[in-house]
Protein backbone atom coordinates (compact mmCIF):
# COMPACT_ATOMS: atom_id res chain seq x y z
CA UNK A 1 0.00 0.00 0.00
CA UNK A 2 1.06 3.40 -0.69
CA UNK A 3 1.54 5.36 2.62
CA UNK A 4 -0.40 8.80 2.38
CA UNK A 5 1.51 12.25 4.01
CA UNK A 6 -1.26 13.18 6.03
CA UNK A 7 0.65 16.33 7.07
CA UNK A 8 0.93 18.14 3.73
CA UNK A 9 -2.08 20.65 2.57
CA UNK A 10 -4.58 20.68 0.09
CA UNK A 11 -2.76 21.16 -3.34
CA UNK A 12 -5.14 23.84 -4.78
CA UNK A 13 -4.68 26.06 -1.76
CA UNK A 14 -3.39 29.35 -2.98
CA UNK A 15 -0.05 30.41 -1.90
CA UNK A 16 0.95 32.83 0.97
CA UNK A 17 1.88 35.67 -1.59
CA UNK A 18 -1.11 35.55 -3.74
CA UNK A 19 -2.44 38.67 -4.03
CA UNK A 20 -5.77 40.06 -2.92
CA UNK A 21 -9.05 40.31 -4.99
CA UNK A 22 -9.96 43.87 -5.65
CA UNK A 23 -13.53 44.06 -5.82
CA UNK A 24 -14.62 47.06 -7.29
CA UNK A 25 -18.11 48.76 -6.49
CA UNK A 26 -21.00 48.65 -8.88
CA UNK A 27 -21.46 51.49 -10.35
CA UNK A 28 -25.24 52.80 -10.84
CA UNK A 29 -25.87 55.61 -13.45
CA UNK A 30 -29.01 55.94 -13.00
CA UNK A 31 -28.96 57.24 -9.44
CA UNK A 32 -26.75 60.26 -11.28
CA UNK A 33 -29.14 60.84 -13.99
CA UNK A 34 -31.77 61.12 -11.96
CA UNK A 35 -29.94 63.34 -9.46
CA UNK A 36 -29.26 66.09 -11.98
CA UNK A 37 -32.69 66.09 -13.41
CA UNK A 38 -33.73 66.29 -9.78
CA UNK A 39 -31.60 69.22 -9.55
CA UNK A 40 -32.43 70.56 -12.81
CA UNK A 41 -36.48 70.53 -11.81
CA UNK A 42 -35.58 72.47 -8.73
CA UNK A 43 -33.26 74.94 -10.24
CA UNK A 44 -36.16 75.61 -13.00
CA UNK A 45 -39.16 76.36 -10.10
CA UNK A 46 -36.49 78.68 -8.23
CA UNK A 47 -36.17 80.38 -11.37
CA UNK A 48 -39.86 80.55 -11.92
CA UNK A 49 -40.35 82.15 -8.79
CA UNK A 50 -37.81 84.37 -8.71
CA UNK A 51 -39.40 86.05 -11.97
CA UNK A 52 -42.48 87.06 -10.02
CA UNK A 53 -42.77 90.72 -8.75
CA UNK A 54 -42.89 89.26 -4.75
CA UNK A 55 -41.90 91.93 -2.19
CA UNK A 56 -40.11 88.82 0.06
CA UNK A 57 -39.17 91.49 2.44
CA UNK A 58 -42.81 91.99 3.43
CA UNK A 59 -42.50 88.04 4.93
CA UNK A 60 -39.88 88.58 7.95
CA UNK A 61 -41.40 92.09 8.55
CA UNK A 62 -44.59 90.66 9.68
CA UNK A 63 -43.33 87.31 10.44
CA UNK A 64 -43.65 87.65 14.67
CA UNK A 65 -46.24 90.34 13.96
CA UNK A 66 -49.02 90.68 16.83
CA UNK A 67 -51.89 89.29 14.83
CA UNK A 68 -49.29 86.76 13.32
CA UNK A 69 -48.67 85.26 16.97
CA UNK A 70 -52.09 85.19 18.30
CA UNK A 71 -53.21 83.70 15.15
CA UNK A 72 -50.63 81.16 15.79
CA UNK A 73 -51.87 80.48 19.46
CA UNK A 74 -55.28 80.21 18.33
CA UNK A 75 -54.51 77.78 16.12
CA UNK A 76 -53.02 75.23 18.42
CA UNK A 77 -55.45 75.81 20.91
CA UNK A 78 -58.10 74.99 18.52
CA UNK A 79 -55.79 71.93 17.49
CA UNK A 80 -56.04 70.46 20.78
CA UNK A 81 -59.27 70.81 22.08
CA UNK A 82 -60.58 69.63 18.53
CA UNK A 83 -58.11 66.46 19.02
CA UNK A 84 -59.64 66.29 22.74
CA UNK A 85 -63.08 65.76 21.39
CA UNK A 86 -61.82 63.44 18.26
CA UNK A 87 -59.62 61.16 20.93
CA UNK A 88 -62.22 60.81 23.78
CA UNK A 89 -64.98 60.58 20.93
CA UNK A 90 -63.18 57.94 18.91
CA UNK A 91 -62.48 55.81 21.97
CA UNK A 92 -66.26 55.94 22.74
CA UNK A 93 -67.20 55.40 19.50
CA UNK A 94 -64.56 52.50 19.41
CA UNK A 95 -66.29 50.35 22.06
CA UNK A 96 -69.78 50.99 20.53
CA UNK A 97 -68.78 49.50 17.53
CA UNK A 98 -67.15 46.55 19.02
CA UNK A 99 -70.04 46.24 21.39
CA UNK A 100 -72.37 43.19 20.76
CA UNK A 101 -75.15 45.36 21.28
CA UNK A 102 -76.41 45.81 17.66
CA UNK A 103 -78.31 49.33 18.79
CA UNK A 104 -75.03 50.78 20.14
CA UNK A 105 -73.14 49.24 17.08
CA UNK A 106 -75.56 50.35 14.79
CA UNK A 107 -75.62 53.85 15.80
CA UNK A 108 -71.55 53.97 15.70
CA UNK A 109 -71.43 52.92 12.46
CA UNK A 110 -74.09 55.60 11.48
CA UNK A 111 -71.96 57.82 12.99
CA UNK A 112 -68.47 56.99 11.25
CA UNK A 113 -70.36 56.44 7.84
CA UNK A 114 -71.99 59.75 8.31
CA UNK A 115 -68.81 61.66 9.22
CA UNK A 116 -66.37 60.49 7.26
CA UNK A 117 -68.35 60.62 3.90
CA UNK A 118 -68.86 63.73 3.91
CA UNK A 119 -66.17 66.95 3.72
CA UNK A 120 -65.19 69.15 6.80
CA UNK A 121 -65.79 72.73 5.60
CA UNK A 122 -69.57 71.05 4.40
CA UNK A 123 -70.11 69.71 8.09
CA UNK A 124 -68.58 73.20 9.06
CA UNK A 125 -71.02 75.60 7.05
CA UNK A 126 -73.59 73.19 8.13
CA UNK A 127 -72.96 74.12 11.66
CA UNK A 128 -72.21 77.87 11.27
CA UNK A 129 -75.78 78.34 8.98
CA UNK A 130 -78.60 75.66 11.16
CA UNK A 131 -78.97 79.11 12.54
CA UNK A 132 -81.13 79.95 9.36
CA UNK A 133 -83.73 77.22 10.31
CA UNK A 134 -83.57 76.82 13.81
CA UNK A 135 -84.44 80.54 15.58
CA UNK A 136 -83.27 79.40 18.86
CA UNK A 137 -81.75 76.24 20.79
CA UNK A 138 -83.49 73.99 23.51
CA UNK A 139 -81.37 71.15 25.06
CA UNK A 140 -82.55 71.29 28.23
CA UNK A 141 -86.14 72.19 29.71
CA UNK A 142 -84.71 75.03 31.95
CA UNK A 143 -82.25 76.01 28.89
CA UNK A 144 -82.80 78.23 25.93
CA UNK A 145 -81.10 80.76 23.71
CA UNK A 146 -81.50 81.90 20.19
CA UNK A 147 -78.61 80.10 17.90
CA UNK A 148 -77.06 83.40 16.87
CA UNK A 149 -75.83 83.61 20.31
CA UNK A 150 -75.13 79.85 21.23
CA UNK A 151 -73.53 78.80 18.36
CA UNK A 152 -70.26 80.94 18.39
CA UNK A 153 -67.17 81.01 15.92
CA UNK A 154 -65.07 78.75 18.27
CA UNK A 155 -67.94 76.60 19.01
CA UNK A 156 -68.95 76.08 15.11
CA UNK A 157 -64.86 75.13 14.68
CA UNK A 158 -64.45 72.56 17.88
CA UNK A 159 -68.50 70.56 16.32
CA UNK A 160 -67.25 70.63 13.30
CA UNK A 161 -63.27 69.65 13.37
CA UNK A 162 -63.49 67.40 16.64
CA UNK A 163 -67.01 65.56 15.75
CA UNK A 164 -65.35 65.00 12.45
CA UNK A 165 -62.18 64.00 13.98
CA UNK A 166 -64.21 61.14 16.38
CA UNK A 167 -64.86 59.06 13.30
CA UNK A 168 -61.29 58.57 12.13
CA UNK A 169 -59.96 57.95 15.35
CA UNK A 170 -62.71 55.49 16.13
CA UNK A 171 -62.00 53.46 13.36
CA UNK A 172 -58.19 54.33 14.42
CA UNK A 173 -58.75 52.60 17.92
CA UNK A 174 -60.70 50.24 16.79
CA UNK A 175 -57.45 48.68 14.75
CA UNK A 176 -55.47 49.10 17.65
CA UNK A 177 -57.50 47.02 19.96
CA UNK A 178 -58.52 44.26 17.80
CA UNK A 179 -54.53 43.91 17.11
CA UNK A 180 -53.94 42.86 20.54
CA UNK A 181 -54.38 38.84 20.49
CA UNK A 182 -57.78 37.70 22.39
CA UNK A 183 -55.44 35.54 23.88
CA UNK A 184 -54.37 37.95 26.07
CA UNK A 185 -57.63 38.87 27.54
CA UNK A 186 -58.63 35.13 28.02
CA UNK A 187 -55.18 34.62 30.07
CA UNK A 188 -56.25 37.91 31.96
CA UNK A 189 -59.39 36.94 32.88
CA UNK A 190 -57.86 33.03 34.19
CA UNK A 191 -55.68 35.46 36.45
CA UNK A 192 -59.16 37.05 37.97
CA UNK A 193 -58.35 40.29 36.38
CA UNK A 194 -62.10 42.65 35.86
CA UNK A 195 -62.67 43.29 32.07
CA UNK A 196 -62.08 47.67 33.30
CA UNK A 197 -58.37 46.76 34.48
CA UNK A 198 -57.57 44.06 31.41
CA UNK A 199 -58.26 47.23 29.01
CA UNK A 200 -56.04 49.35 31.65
CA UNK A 201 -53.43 47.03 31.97
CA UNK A 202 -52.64 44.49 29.29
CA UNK A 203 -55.32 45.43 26.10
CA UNK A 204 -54.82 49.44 25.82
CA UNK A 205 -50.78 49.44 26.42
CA UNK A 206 -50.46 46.90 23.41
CA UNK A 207 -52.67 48.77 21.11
CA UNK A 208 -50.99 51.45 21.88
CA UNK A 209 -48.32 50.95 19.35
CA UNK A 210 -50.86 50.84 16.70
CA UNK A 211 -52.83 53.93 17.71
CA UNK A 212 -50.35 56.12 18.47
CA UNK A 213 -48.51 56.75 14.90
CA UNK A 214 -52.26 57.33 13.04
CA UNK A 215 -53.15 59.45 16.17
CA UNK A 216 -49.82 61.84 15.31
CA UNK A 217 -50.60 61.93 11.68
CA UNK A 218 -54.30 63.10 12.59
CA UNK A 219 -52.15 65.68 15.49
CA UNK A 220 -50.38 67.19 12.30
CA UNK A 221 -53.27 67.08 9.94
CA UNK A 222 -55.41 68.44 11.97
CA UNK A 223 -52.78 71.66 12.63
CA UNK A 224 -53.42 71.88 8.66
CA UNK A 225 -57.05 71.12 8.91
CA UNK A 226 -57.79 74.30 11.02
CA UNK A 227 -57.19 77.10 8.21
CA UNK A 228 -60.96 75.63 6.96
CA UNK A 229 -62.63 77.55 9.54
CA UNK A 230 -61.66 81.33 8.31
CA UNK A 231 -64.69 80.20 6.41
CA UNK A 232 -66.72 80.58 9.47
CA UNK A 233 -65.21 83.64 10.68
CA UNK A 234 -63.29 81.88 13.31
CA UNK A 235 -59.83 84.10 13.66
CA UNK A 236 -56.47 82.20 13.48
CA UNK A 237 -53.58 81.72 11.58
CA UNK A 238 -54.49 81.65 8.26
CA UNK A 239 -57.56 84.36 8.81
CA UNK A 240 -54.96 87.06 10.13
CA UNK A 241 -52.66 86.05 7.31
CA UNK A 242 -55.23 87.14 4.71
CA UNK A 243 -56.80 90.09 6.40
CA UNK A 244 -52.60 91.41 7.09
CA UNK A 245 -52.42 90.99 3.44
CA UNK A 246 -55.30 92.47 1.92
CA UNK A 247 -54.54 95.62 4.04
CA UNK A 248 -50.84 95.74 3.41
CA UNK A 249 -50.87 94.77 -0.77
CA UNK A 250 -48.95 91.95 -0.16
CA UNK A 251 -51.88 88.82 -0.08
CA UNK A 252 -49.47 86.20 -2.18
CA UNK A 253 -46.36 87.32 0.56
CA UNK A 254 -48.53 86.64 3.63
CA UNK A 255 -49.98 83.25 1.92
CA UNK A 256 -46.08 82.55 2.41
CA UNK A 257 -45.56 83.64 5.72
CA UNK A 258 -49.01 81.39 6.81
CA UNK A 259 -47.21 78.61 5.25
CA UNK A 260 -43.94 78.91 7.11
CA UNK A 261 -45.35 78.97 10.42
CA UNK A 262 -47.47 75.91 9.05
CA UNK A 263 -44.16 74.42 8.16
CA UNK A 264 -42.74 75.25 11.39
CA UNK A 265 -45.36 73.87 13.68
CA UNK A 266 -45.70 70.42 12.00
CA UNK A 267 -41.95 69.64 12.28
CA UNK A 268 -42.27 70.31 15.79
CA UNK A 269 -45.03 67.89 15.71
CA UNK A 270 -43.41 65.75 13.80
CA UNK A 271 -40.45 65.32 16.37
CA UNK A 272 -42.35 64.74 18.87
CA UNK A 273 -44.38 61.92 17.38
CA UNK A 274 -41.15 60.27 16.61
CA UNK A 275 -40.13 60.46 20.91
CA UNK A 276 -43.39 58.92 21.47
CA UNK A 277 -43.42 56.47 19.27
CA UNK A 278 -40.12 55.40 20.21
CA UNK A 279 -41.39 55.28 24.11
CA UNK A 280 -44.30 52.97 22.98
CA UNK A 281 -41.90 50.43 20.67
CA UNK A 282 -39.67 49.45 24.09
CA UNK A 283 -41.57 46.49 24.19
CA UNK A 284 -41.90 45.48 20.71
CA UNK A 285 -38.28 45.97 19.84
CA UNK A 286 -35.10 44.35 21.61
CA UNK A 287 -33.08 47.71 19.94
CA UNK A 288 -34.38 51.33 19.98
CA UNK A 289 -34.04 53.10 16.81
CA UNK A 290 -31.75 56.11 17.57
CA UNK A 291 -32.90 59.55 18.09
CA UNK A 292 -32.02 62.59 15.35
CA UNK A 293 -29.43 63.50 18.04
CA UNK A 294 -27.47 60.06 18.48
CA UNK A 295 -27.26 59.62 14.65
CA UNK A 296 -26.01 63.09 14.40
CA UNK A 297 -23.52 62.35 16.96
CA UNK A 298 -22.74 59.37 15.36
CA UNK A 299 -22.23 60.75 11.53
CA UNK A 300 -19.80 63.56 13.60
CA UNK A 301 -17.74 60.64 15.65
CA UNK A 302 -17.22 58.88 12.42
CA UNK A 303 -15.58 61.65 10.32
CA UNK A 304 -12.66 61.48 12.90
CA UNK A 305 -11.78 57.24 12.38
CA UNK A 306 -9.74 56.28 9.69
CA UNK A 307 -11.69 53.96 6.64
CA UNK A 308 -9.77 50.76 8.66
CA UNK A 309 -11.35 51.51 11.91
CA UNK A 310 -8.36 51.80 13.89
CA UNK A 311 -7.67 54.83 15.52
């Protein structure tokens, strides 16, 4: 028999001195191309607008004007109570509709079909002009006053925005509660837990990662939702913006400035939907995604290593 070497290598394995692949990255045109058309589009509506006769001066001069600012305030004020009445409205309208009651479920589903099929500055005017067929109002027997002088501005805006409102987040909340596994409520329940504290403790902290990032997008449209209600002389950002400018000349220049503070107010919304998203994700992820400010801080740390990652 022939005696085999078992201490000698394989004899296709490449020698110490071989040199190195080089692997060279794939390079994609079409990301270019479609950069500097990108750039080329943008360029062009710069141009556009620069061609216009707009006084852009008249923008920063009334920018933190007096009428500016409170239409500002008003605006989020009217942005919060009307999410107020959407939130607590939707959850209500939530249960009714998972209710096995077929009245309450009926009547919810009215409600939502009614709502949502129909536009906000209708359901608006509606409110402003029942005035014209209903002299005064009677809810109560020891209650009455004509509808000129019940049914306000700020009133019309928080019916007609919030009531609106309830029947997207009710169909939001719904989602976020029939997400959460019926197991979980049956293992509840074996533990002797009421059906009040199963919804407190284990049902509503689940859904809460589906509710909450519909619930910020509804935040933020809603901000952009209120400008509707200059139609019912209701004063705030937008309705300041467009008496400043048909006093001052300038109505195309304030249109901008309404829109910058617009801007500005949604990207602080938007920020803080991220935070609270990220709060409600702890238990659904084993890794938080990083903040703005840690990726920032990373991007800066990593300008400093060299490409091998030694320092």
């Amino acid at each position: 028999m022939t005696d085999i070497d078992k201490t000698a290598g394989p004899t296709d394995t490449p020698s110490a001195g071989a040199e190195a692949v080089k692997a060279i990255p794939v390079r994609h045109y079409g990301r270019y191309i479609t950069a500097v058309i990108a750039i080329a589009i943008l360029v062009a509506i710069i141009y556009a607008f620069g061609q216009g006769r707009i006084n852009w001066h008249a923008v920063p001069d009334y920018f933190f004007d007096d009428r500016i600012m409170t239409g500002v305030g008003k605006t989020l004020l009217l942005t919060v109570l009307s999410m107020v009445i959407g939130i607590v409205g939707g959850i209500v309208l939530a249960v009714m509709r998972l209710s096995k009651n077929p009245v309450t479920s009926s009547i919810a589903w009215f409600y939502i079909w009614f709502f949502r099929g129909t536009p906000v500055l209708v359901q608006l005017f509606l409110w402003f002009n029942l005035g014209l067929v209903f002299e005064y109002i009677n809810l109560m027997p020891f209650y009455k006053d004509y509808w000129s002088n019940f049914m306000t501005p700020l009133l019309t805006a928080l019916l007609g925005l919030g009531l609106n409102e309830a029947a997207y987040m009710a169909e939001i909340c719904r989602a976020g509660l029939l997400a959460v596994d019926e197991g979980q409520t049956e293992a509840a329940h074996a533990l002797g837990m009421s059906h009040g504290r199963t919804l407190r403790r284990v049902i509503i902290p689940q859904a809460m990662r589906v509710i909450v990032p519909p619930t910020g997008n509804e935040v933020i449209n809603m901000l952009k939702t209120t400008s509707l209600v200059a139609a019912v002389q209701y004063p705030e950002l937008f309705r300041y913006a467009q008496d400043i400018g048909q006093n001052s000349g300038a109505p195309v220049e304030m249109y901008f400035l309404a829109a910058a503070w617009y801007l500005i107010m949604t990207s602080v919304l938007s920020v803080g939907q991220y935070y609270v998203e990220r709060y409600y994700a702890r238990g659904s992820s084993r890794q938080l995604p990083p903040t703005p400010w840690q990726k920032v801080r990373t991007n800066m740390l990593s300008l400093g290593r060299p490409k091998g990652g030694m320092a």
